[in-house]
Protein backbone atom coordinates (compact mmCIF):
# COMPACT_ATOMS: atom_id res chain seq x y z
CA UNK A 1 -44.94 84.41 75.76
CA UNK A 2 -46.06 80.74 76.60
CA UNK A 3 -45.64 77.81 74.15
CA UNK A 4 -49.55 77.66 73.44
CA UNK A 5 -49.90 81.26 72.13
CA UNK A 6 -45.80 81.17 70.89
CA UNK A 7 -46.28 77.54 68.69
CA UNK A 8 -49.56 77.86 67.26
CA UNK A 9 -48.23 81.06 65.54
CA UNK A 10 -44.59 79.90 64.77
CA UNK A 11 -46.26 77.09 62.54
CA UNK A 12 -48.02 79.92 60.28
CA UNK A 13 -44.94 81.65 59.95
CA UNK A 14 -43.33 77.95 59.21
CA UNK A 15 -46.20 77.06 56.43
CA UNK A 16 -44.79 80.68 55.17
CA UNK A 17 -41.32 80.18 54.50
CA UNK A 18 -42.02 77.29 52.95
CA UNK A 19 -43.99 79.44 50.58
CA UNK A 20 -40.87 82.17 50.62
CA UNK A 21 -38.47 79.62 50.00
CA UNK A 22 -40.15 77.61 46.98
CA UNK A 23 -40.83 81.29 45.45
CA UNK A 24 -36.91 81.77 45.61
CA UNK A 25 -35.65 78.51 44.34
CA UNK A 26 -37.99 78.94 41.19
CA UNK A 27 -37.35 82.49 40.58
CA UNK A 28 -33.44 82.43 41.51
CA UNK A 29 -33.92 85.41 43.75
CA UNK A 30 -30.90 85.83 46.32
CA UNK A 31 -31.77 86.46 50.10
CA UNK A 32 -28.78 88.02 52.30
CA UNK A 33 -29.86 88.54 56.63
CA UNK A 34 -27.37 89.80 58.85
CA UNK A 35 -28.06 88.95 62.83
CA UNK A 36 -25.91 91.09 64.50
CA UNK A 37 -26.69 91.77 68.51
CA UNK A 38 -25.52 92.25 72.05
CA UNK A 39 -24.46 88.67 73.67
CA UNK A 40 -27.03 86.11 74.96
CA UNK A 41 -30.06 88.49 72.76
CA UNK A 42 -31.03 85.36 71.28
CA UNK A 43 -29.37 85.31 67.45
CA UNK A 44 -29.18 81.33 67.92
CA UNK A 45 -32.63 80.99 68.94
CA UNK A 46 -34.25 83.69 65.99
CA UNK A 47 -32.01 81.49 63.11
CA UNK A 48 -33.28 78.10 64.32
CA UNK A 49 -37.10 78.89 64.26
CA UNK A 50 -36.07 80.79 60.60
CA UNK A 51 -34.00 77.64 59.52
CA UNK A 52 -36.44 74.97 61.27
CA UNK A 53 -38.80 73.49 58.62
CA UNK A 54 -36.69 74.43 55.37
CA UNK A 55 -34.42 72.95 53.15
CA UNK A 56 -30.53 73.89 54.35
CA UNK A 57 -29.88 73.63 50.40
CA UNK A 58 -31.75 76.63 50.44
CA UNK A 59 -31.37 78.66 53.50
CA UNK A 60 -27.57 78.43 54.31
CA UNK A 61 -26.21 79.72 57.70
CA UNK A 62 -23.13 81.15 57.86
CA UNK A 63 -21.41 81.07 61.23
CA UNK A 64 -17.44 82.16 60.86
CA UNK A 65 -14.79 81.19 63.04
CA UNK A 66 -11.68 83.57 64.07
CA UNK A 67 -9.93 84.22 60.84
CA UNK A 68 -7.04 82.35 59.92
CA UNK A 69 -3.49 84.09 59.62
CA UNK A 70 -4.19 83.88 55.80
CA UNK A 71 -7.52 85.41 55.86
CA UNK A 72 -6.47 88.35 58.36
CA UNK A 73 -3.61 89.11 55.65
CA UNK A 74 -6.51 89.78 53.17
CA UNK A 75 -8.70 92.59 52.52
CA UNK A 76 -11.18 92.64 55.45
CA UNK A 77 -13.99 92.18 53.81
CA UNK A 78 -12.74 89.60 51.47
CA UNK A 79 -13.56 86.56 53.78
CA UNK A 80 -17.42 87.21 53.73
CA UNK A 81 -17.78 88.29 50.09
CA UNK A 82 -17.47 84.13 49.34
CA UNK A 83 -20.53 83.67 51.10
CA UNK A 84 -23.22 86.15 49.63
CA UNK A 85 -26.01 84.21 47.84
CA UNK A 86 -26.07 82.52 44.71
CA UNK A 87 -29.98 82.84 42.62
CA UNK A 88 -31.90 80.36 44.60
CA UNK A 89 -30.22 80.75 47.80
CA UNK A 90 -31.44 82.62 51.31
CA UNK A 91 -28.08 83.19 53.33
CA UNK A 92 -28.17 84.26 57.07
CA UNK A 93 -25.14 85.34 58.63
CA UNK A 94 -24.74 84.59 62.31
CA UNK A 95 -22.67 87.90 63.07
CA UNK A 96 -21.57 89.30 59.74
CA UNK A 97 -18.86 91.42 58.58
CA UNK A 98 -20.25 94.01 61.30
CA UNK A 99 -17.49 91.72 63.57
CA UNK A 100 -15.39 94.74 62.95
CA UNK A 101 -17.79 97.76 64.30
CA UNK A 102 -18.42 95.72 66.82
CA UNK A 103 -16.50 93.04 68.90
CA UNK A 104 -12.95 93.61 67.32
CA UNK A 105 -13.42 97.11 68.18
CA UNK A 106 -14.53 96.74 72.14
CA UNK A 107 -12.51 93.64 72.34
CA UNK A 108 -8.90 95.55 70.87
CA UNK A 109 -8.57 92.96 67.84
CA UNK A 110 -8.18 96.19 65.31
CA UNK A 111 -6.99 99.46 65.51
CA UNK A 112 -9.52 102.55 65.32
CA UNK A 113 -7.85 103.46 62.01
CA UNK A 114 -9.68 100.16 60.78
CA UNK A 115 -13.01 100.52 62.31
CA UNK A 116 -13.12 103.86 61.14
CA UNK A 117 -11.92 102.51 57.71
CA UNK A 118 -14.53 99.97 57.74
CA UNK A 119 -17.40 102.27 59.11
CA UNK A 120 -16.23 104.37 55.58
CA UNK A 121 -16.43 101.22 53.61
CA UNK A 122 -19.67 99.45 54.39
CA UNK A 123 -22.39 101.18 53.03
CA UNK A 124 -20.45 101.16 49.47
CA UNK A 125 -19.65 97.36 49.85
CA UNK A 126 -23.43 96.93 50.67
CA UNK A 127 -24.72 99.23 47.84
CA UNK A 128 -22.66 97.36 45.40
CA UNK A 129 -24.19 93.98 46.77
CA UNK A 130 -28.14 95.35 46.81
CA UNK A 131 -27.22 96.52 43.18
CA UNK A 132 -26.20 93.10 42.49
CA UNK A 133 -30.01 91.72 42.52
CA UNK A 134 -29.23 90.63 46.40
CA UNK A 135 -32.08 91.41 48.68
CA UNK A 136 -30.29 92.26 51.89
CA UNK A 137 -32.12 92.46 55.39
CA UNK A 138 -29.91 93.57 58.64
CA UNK A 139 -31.48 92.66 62.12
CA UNK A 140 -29.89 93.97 65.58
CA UNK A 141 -31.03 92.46 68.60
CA UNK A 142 -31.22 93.96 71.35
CA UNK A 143 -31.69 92.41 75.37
CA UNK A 144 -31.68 94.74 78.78
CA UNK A 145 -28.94 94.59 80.96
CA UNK A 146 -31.05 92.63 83.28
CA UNK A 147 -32.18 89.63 80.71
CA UNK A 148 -28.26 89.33 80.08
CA UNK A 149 -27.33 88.95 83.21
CA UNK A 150 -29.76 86.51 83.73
CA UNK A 151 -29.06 84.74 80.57
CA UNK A 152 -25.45 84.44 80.89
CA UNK A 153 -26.21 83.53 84.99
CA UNK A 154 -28.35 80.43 83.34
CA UNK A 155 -25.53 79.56 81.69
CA UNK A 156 -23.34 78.58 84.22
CA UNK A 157 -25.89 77.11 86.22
CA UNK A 158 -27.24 75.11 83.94
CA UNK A 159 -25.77 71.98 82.82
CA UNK A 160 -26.88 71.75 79.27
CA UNK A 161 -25.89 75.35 78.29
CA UNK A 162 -22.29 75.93 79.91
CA UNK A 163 -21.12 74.87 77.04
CA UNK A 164 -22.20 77.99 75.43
CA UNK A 165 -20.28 80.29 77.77
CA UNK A 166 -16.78 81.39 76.65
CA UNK A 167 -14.22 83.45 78.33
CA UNK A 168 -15.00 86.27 75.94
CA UNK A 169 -18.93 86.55 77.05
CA UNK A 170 -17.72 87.18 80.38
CA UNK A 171 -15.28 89.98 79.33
CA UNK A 172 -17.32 90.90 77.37
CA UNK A 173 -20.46 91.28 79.82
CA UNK A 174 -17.95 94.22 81.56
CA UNK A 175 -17.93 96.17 78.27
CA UNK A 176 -21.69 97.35 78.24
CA UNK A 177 -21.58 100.82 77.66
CA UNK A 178 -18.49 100.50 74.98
CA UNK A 179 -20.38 97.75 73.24
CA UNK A 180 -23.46 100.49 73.10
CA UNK A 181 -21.49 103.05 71.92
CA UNK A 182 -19.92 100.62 69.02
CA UNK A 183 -23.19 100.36 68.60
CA UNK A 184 -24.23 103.60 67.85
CA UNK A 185 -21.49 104.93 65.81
CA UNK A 186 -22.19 101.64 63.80
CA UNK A 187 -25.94 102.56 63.44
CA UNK A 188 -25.04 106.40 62.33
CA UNK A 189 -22.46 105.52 59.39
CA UNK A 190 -24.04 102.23 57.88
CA UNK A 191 -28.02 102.65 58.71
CA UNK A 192 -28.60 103.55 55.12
CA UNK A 193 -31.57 103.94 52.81
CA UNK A 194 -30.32 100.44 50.74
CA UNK A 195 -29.90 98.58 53.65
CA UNK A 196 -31.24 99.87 56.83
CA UNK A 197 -30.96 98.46 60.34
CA UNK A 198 -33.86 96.61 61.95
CA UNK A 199 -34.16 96.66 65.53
CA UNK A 200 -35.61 93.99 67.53
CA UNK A 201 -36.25 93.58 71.46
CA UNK A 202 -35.51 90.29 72.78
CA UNK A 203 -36.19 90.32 76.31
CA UNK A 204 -38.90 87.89 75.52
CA UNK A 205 -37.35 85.49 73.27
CA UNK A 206 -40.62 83.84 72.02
CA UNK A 207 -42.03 86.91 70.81
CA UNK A 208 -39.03 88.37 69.29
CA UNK A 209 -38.48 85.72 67.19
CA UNK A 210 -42.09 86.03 65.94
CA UNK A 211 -41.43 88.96 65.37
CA UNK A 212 -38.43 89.19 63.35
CA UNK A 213 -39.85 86.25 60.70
CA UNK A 214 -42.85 88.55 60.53
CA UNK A 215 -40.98 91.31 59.51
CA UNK A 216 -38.60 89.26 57.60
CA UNK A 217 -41.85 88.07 55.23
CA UNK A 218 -43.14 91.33 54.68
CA UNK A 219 -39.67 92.40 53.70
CA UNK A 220 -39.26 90.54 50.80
CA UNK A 221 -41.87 90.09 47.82
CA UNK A 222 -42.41 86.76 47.41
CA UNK A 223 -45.71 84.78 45.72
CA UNK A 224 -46.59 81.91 47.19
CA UNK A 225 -46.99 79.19 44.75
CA UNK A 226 -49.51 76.72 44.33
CA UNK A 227 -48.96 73.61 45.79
CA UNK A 228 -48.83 70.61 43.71
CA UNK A 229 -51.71 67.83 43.55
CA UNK A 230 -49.78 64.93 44.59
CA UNK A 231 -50.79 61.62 45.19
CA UNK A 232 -48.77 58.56 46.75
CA UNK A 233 -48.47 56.00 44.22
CA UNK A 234 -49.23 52.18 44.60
CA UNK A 235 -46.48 50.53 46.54
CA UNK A 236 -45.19 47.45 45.03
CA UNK A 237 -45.61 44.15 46.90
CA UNK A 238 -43.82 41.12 46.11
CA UNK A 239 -42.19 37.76 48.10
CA UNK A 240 -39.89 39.46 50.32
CA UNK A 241 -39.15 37.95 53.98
CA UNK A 242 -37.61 40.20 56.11
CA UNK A 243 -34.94 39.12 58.51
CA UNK A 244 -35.31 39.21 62.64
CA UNK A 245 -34.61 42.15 63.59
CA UNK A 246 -34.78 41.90 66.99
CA UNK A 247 -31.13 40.97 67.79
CA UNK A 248 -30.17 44.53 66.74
CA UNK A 249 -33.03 46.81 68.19
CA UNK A 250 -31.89 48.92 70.84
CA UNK A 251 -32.95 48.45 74.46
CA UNK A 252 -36.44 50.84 74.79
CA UNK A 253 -36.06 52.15 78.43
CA UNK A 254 -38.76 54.43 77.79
């Protein structure tokens, strides 16, 4: 998808969660999204066009580091629980508690006792939170094999995004099938009826992320409301002399 079909459409969605957001700081409603996909499938990109034109007091991203040797003493989940929504709050998790069906699992960071043990313990731990009031929407992205490889190629070649390459994306990138497999026992023990799984194909980035917000908006039951009348008021002039500035204006090369 080009930018003049792809922009155009992105600002709609935009003028829309501006709508979805004012509807849930009023009401207090609570807004959980898991992004959860294969490496390179674009989570980055899909939370920055979601996050782009709204308030980060409302829509909070949550991006974890490795657990500390405190936090991997604790119950697994407990780490996470901290930062479901509060009323008037739209969380988005970039890779969620679903670190342990998928990662730690093809990666050897936990045993198979505790996947298995976790794969058991999700869909209560999410019933209990969807019972709490939380609206809670799970996306998995999905790329080909050939848009990774090309992804992760770009990445090295490119200047600007090496950066974004890390010695686990390319032991990871060997792990394929076991990461699809994680995959599917993940989808068959936690794709429930209170919180399902949402699939998404990001080969083309553009329109995936389109597509997600899309999705995302018809997913939860907000009412736009209606926009205030506002009017700039008078500014107030007086005898003020500004100072040269010109001392400490940067040099304009362009």
């Amino acid at each position: 998808m080009k930018n003049k079909e792809y922009l155009p459409e992105l600002k709609k969605l935009h003028a829309e969660l501006v709508a979805l957001q004012e509807w849930v700081r009023s009401t207090g409603a609570k807004v959980c999204i898991v992004f959860e996909g294969r490496d390179t499938a674009g989570k980055g990109g899909v939370i920055k066009a979601l996050t782009q034109r709204v308030s980060p007091r409302v829509f909070r991203v949550v991006a974890l580091p490795a657990p500390t040797d405190r936090e991997k003493s604790q119950m697994y989940i407990q780490r996470y629980v901290k930062h479901l929504p509060a009323g008037g709050e739209v969380v988005i998790f970039d890779r969620s508690w679903y670190n342990r069906a998928g990662v730690e699992k093809v990666m050897g960071f936990c045993t198979p006792e505790q996947t298995q043990q976790f794969l058991t313990d999700a869909p209560a731990f999410e019933r209990a939170v969807v019972a709490s009031g939380v609206i809670l929407l799970k996306y998995w992205l999905e790329v080909s094999e050939d848009q990774q490889t090309l992804r992760l190629q770009s990445r090295i070649d490119d200047p600007r995004k090496y950066w974004k390459l890390s010695p686990m994306d390319l032991k990871s990138y060997t792990h394929w099938d076991d990461y699809s497999r994680a995959r599917d026992d993940m989808f068959r023990f936690t794709d429930t009826g209170w919180a399902p799984w949402y699939v998404v194909n990001t080969d083309d980035k553009k329109r995936g992320r389109l597509n997600v917000i899309t999705h995302l908006l018809g997913q939860i039951p907000y009412t736009p409301l209606a926009k205030p009348d506002i009017e700039l008021p008078k500014r107030k002039t007086g005898k003020y002399q500004s100072p040269d500035l010109e001392l400490r204006r940067i040099p304009t090369p362009y």
